[in-house]
Protein backbone atom coordinates (compact mmCIF):
# COMPACT_ATOMS: atom_id res chain seq x y z
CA UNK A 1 -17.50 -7.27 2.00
CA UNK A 2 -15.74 -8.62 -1.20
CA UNK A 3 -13.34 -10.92 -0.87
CA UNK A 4 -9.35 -9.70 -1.74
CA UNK A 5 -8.85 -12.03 -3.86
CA UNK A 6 -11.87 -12.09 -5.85
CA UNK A 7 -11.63 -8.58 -7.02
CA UNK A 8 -9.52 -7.41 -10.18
CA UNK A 9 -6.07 -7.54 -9.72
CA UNK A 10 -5.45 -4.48 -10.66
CA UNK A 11 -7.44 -2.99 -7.96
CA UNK A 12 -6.15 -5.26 -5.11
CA UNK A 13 -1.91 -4.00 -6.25
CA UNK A 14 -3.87 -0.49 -6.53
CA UNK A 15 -5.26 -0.53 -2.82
CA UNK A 16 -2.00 -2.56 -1.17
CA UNK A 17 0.58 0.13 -3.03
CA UNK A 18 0.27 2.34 -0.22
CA UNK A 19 1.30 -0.78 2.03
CA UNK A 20 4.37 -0.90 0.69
CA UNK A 21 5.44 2.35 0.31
CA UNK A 22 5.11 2.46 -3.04
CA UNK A 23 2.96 5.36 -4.73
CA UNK A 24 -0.52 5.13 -6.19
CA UNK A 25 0.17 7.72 -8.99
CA UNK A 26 3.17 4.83 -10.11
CA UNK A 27 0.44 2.59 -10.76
CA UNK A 28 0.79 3.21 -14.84
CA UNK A 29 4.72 2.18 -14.39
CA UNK A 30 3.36 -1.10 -12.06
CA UNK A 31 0.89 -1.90 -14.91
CA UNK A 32 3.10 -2.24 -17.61
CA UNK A 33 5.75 -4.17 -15.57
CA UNK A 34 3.28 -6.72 -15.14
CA UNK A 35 1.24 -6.93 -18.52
CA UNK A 36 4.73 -7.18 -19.97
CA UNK A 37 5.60 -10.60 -17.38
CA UNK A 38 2.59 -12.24 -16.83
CA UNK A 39 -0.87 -10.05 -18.31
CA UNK A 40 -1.98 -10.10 -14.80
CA UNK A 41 -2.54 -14.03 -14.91
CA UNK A 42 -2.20 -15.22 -11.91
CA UNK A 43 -1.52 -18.66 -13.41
CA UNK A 44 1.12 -17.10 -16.15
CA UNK A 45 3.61 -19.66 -16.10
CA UNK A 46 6.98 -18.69 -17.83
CA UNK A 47 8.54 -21.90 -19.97
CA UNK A 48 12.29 -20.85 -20.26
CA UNK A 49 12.44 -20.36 -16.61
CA UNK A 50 10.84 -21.43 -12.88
CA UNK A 51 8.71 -17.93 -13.07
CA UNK A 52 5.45 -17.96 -12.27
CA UNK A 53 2.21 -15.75 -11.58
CA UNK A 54 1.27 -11.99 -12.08
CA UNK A 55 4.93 -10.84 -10.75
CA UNK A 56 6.78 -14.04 -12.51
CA UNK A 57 8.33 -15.06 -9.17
CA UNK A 58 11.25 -17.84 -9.33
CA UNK A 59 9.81 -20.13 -8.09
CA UNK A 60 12.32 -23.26 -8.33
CA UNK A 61 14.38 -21.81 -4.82
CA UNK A 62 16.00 -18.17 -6.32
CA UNK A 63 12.99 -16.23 -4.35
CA UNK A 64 12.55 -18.37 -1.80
CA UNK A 65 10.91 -15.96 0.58
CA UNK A 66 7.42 -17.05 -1.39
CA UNK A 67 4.31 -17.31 1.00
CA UNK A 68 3.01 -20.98 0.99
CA UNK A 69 -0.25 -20.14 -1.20
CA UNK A 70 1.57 -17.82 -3.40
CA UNK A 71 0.73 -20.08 -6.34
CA UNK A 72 -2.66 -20.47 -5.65
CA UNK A 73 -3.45 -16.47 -4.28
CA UNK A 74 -3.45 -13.62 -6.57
CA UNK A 75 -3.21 -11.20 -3.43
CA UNK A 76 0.18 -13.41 -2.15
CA UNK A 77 1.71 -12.96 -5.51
CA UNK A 78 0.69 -9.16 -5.94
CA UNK A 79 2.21 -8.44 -2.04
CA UNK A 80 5.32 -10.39 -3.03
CA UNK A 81 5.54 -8.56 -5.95
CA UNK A 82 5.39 -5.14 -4.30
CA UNK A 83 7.54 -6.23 -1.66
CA UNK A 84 9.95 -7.20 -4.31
CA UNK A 85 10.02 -4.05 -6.35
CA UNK A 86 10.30 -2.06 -2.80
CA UNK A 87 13.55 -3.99 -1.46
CA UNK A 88 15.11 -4.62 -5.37
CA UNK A 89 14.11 -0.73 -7.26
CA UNK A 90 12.53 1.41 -4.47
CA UNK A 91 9.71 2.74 -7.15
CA UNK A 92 7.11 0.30 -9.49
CA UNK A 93 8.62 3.09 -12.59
CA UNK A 94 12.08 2.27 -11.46
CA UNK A 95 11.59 -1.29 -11.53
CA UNK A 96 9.90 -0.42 -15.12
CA UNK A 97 12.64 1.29 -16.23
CA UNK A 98 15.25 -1.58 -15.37
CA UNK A 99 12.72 -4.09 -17.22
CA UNK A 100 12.54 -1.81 -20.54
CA UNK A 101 16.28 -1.80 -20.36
CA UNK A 102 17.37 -5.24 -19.40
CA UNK A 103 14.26 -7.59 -20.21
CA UNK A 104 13.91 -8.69 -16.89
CA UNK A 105 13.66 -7.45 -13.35
């Protein structure tokens, strides 16, 4: 079996939606949260600030509830990521919404 991490990560937020309650059929609202942060680079780092990878984590001590490999594991920043629009919008096209709106999320 394929590796997690070596599989698009579009498909690996896809497949781990469902972990964190968030729906499949927001996946359009989840994809254009994160082409409009990072393009899906895992290595997307942000100059102006400490964010980093596909969800653009702060990673200078705001979020510090980041797993230890998250800047190293696509799959660690993707479940952060969904974990983070779960606890901070409820829905990926909530968390869109705020973004559109504010510029950040």
């Amino acid at each position: 079996t394929e590796d997690l991490a070596d599989q698009d990560p579009r498909d690996i937020a896809l497949e781990l939606m469902p972990e964190y309650g968030l729906s499949q059929a927001e996946f359009d609202c989840l994809d254009e949260l994160w082409v409009s942060e990072s393009d899906w680079d895992m290595n997307a780092d942000n100059p102006t600030s400490s964010a980093y990878g596909i969800p653009q984590a702060l990673t200078g001590g705001t979020h510090d509830d980041l797993p230890s490999d998250y800047m190293t594991n696509p799959v660690s920043q993707i479940r952060w990521g969904l974990q983070y629009i779960k606890d901070s919008y409820g829905t990926a096209c909530a968390a869109w919404e705020f973004k559109q709106a504010n510029n950040w999320y």
